[in-house]
N, C-alpha and C. Protein backbone atom coordinates (compact mmCIF):
# COMPACT_ATOMS: atom_id res chain seq x y z
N UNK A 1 -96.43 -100.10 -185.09
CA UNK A 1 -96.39 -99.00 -184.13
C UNK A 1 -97.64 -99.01 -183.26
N UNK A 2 -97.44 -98.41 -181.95
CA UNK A 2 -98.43 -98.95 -181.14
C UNK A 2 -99.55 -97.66 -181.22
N UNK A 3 -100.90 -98.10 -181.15
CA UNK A 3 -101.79 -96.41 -181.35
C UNK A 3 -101.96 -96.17 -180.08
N UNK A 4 -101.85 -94.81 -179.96
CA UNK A 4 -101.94 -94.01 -179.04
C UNK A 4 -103.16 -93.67 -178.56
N UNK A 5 -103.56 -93.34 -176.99
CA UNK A 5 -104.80 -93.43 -177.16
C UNK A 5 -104.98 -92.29 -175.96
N UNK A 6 -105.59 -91.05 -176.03
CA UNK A 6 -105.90 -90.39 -174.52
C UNK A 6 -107.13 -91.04 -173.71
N UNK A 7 -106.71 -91.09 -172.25
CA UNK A 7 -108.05 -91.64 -171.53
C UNK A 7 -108.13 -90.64 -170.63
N UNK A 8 -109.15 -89.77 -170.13
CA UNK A 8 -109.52 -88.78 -169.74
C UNK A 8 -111.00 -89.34 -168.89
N UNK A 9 -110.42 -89.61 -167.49
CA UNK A 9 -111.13 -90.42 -166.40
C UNK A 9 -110.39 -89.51 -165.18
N UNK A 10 -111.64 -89.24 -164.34
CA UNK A 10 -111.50 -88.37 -163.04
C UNK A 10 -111.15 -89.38 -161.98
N UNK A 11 -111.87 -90.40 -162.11
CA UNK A 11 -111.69 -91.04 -160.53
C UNK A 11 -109.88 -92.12 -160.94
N UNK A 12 -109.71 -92.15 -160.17
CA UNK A 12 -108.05 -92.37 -160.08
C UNK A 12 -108.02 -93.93 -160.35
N UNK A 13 -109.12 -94.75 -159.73
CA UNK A 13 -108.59 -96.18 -159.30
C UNK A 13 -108.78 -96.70 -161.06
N UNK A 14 -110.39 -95.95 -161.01
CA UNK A 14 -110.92 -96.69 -163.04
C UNK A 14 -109.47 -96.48 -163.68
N UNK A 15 -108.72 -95.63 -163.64
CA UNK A 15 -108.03 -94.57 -164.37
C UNK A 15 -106.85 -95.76 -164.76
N UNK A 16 -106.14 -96.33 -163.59
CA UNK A 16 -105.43 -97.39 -163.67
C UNK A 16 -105.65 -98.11 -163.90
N UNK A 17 -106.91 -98.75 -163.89
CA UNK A 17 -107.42 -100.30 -164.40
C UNK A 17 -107.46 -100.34 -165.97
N UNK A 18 -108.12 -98.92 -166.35
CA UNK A 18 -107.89 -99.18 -167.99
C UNK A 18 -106.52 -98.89 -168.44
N UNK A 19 -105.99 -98.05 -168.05
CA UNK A 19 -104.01 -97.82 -168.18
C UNK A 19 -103.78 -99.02 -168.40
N UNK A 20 -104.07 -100.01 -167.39
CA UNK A 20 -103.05 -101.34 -166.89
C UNK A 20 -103.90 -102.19 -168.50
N UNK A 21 -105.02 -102.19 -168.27
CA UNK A 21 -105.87 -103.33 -169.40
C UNK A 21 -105.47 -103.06 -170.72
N UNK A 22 -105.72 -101.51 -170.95
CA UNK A 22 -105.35 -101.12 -172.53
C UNK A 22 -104.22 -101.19 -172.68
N UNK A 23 -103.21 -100.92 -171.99
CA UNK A 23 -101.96 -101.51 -172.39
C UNK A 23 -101.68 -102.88 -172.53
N UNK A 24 -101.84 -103.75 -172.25
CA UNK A 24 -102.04 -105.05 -172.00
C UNK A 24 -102.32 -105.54 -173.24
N UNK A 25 -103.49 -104.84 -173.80
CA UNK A 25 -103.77 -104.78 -174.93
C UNK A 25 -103.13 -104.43 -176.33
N UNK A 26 -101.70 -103.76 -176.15
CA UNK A 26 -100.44 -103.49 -177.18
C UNK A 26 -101.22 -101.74 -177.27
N UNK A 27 -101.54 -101.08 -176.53
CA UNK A 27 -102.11 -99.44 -176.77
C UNK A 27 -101.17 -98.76 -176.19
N UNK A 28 -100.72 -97.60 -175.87
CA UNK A 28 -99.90 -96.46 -175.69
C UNK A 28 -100.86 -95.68 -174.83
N UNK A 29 -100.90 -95.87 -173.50
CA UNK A 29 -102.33 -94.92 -173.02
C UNK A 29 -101.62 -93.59 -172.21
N UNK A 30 -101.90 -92.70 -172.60
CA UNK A 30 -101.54 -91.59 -171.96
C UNK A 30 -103.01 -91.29 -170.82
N UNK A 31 -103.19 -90.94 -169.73
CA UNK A 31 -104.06 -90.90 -168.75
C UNK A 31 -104.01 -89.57 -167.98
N UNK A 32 -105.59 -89.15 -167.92
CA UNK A 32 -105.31 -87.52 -167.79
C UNK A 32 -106.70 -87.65 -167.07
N UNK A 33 -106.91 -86.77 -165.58
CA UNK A 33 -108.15 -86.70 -165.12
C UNK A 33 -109.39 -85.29 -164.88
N UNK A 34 -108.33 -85.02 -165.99
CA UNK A 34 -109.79 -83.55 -166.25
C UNK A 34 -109.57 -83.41 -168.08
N UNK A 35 -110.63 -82.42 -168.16
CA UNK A 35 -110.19 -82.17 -169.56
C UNK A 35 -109.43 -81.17 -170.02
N UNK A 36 -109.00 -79.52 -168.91
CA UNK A 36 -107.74 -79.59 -168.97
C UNK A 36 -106.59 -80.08 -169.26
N UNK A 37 -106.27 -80.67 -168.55
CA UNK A 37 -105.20 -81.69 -168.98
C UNK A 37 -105.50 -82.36 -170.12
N UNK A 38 -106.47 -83.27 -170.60
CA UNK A 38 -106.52 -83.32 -171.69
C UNK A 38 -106.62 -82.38 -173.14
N UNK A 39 -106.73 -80.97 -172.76
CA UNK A 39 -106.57 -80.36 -174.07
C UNK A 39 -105.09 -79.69 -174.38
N UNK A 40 -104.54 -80.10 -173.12
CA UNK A 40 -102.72 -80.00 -172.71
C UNK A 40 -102.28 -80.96 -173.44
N UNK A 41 -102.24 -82.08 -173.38
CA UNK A 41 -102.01 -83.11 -174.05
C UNK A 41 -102.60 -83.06 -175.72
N UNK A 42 -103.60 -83.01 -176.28
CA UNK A 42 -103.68 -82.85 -177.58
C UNK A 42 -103.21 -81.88 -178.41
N UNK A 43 -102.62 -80.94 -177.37
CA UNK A 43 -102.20 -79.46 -177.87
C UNK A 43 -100.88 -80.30 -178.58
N UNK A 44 -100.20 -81.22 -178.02
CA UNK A 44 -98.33 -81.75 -178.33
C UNK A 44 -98.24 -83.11 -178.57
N UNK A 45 -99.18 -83.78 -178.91
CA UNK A 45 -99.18 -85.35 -179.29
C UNK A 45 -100.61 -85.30 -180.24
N UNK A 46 -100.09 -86.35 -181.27
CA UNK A 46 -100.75 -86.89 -181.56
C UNK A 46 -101.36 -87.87 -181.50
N UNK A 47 -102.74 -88.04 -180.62
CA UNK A 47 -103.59 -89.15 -180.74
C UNK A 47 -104.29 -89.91 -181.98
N UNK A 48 -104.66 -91.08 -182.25
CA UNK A 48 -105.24 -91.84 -182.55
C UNK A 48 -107.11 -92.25 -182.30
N UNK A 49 -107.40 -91.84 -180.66
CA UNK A 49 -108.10 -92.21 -180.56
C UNK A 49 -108.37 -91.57 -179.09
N UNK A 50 -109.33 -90.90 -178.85
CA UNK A 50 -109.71 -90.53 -177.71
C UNK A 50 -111.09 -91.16 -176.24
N UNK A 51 -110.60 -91.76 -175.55
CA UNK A 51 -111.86 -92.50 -174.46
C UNK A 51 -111.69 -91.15 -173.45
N UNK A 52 -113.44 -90.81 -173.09
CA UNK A 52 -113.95 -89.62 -171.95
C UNK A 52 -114.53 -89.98 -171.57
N UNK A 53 -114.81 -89.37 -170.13
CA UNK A 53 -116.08 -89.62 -169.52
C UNK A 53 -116.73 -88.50 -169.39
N UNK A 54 -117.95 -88.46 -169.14
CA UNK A 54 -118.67 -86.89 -168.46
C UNK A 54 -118.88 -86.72 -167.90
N UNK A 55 -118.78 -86.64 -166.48
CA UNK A 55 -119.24 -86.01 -165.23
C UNK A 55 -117.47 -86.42 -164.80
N UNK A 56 -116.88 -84.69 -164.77
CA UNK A 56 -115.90 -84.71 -164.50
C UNK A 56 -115.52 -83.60 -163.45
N UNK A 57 -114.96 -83.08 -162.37
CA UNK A 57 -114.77 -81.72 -162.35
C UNK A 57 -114.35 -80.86 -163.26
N UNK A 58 -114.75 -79.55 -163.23
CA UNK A 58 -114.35 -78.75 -164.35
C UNK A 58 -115.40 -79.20 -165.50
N UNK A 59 -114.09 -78.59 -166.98
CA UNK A 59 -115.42 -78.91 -167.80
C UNK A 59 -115.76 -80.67 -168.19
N UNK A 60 -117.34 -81.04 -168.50
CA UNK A 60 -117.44 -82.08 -168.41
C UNK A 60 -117.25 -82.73 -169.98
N UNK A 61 -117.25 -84.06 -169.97
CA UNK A 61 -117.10 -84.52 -171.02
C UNK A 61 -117.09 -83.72 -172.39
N UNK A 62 -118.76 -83.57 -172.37
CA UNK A 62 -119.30 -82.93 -173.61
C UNK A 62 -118.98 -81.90 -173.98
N UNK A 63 -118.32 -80.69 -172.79
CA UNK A 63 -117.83 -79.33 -173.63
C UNK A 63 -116.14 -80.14 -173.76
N UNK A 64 -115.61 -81.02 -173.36
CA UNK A 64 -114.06 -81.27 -173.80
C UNK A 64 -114.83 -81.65 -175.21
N UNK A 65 -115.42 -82.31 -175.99
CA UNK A 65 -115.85 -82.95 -176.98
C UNK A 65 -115.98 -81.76 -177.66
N UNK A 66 -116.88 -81.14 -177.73
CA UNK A 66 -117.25 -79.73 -178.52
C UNK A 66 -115.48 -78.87 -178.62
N UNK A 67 -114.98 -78.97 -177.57
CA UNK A 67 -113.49 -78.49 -177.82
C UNK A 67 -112.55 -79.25 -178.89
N UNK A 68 -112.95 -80.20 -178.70
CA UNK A 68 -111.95 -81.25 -179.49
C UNK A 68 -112.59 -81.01 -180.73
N UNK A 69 -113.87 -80.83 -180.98
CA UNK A 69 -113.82 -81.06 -182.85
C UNK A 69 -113.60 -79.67 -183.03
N UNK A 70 -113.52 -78.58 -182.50
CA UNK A 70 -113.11 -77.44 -182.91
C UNK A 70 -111.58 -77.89 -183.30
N UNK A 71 -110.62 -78.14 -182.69
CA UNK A 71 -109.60 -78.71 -182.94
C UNK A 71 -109.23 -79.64 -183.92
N UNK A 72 -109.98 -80.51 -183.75
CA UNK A 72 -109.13 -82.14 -184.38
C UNK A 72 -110.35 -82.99 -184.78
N UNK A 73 -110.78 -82.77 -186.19
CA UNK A 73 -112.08 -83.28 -186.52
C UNK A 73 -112.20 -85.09 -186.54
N UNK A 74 -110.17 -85.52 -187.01
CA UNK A 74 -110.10 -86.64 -187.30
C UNK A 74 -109.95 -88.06 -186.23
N UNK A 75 -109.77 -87.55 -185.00
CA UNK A 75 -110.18 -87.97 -184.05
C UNK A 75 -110.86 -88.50 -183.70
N UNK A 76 -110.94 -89.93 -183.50
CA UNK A 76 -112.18 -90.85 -182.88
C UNK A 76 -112.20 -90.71 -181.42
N UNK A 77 -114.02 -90.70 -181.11
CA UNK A 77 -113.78 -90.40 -179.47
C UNK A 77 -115.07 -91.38 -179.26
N UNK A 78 -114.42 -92.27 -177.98
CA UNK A 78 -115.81 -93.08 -177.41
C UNK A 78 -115.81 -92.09 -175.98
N UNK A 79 -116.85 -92.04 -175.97
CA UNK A 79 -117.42 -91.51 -174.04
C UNK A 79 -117.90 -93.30 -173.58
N UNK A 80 -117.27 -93.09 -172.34
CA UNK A 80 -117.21 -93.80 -171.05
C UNK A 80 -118.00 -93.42 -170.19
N UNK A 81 -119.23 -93.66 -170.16
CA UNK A 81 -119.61 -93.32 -168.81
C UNK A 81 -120.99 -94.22 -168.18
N UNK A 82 -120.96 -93.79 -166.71
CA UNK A 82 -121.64 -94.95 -165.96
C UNK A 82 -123.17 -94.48 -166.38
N UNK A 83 -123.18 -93.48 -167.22
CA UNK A 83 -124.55 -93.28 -166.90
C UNK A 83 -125.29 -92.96 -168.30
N UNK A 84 -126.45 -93.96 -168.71
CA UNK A 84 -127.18 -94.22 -169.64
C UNK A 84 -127.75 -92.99 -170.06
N UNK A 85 -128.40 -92.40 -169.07
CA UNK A 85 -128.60 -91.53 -169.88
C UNK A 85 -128.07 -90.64 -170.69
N UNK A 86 -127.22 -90.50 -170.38
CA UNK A 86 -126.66 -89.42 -171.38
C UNK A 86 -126.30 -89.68 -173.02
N UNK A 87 -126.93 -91.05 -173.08
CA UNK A 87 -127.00 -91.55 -174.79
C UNK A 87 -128.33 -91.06 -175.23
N UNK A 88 -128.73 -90.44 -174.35
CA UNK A 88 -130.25 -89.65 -175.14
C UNK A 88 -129.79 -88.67 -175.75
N UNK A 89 -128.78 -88.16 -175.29
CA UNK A 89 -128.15 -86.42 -175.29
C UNK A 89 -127.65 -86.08 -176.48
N UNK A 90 -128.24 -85.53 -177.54
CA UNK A 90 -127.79 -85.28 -179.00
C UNK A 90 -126.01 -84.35 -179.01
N UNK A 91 -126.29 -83.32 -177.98
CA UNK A 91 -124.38 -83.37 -177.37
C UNK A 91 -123.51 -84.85 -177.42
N UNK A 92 -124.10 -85.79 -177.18
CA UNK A 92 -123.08 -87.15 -177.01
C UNK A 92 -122.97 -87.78 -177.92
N UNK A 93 -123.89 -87.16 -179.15
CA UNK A 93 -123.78 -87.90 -180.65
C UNK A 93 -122.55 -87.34 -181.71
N UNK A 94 -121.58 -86.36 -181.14
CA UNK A 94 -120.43 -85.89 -182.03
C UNK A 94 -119.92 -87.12 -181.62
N UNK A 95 -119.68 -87.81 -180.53
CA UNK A 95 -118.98 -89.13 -180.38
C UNK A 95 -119.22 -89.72 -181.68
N UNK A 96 -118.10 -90.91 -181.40
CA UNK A 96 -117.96 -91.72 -182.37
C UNK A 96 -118.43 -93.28 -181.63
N UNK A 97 -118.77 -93.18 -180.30
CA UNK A 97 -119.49 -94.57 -180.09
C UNK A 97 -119.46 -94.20 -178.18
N UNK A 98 -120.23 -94.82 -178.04
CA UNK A 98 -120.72 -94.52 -176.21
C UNK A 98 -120.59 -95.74 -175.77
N UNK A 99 -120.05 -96.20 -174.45
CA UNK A 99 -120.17 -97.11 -173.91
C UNK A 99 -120.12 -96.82 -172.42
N UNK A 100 -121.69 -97.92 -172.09
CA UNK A 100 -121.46 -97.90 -170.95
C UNK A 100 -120.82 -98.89 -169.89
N UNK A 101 -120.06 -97.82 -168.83
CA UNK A 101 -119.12 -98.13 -167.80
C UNK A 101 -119.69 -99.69 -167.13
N UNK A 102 -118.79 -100.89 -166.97
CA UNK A 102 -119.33 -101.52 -166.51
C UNK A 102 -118.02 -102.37 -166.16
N UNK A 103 -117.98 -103.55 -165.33
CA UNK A 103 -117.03 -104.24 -164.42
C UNK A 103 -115.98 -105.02 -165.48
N UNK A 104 -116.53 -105.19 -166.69
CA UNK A 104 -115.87 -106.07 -167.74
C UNK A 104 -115.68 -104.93 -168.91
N UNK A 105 -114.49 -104.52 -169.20
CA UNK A 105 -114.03 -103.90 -170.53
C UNK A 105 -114.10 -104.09 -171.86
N UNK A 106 -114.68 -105.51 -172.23
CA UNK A 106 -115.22 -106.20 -173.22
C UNK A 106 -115.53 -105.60 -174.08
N UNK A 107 -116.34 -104.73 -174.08
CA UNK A 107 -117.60 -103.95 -175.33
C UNK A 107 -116.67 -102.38 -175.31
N UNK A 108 -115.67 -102.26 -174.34
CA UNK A 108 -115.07 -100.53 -174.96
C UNK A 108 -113.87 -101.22 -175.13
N UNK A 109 -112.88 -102.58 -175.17
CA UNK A 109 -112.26 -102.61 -176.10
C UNK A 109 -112.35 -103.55 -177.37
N UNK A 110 -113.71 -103.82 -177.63
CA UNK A 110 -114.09 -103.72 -178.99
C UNK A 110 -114.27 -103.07 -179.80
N UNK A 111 -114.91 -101.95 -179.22
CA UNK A 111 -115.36 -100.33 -179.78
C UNK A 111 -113.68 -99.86 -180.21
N UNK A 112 -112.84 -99.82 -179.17
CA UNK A 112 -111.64 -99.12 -179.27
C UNK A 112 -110.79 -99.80 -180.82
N UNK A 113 -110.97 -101.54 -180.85
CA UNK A 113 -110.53 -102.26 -182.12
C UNK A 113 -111.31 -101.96 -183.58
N UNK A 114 -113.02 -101.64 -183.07
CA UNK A 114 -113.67 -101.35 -184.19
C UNK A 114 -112.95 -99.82 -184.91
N UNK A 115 -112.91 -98.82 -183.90
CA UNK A 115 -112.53 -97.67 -185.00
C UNK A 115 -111.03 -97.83 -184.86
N UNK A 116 -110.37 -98.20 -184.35
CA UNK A 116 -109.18 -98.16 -184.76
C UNK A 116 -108.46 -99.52 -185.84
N UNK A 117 -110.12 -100.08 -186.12
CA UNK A 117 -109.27 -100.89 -187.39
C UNK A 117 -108.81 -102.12 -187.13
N UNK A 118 -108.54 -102.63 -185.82
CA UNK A 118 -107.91 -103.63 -185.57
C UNK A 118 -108.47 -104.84 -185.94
């Protein structure tokens, strides 16, 4: 069975490139560009595995994160994002692994095989 995975990415074009790659990859990607919508979606499916970014409109990454373990403790979540710093940010340590955004998907779908076991 294929794992399911929410990706919760604002800008539209990234949004499709990982859709198109992680699927590619045998994943189930459901694709959502706020975290709204993403707490719409976890409300009626069950995920496997959650990829965010943070700097989103609305709320950003880190309060969807703080939402989600109120919710769904069992949930693995990598944050996506272009920007380093925010691995200083003890907020970004409920994650389960950070990666940063970069032209080759390599290292977030390793991360994505590491916790999901593959």
């Amino acid at each position: 069975m294929k794992k399911k995975i929410l990706l919760v990415e604002d800008e539209k074009s990234l949004c499709l490139l990982y859709e198109e790659e992680l699927s590619r990859e045998g994943y189930d990607i459901t694709a959502v560009t706020d975290a709204e919508a993403a707490l719409a979606q976890l409300a009626g499916t069950a995920f496997d595995l959650i990829i965010t970014d943070i700097r989103m409109p609305g709320k950003n990454g880190i309060e969807l994160i703080t939402q989600i373990m109120g919710l769904r403790k069992d949930i693995p979540i990598i944050i996506n994002s272009a920007y380093q710093s925010y691995k200083e940010d003890f907020m970004t340590w409920a994650a389960d692994a950070y990666v940063v955004k970069s032209a080759s998907l390599d290292e977030l779908k390793a991360k994505i095989g590491q916790l999901l076991g593959a």
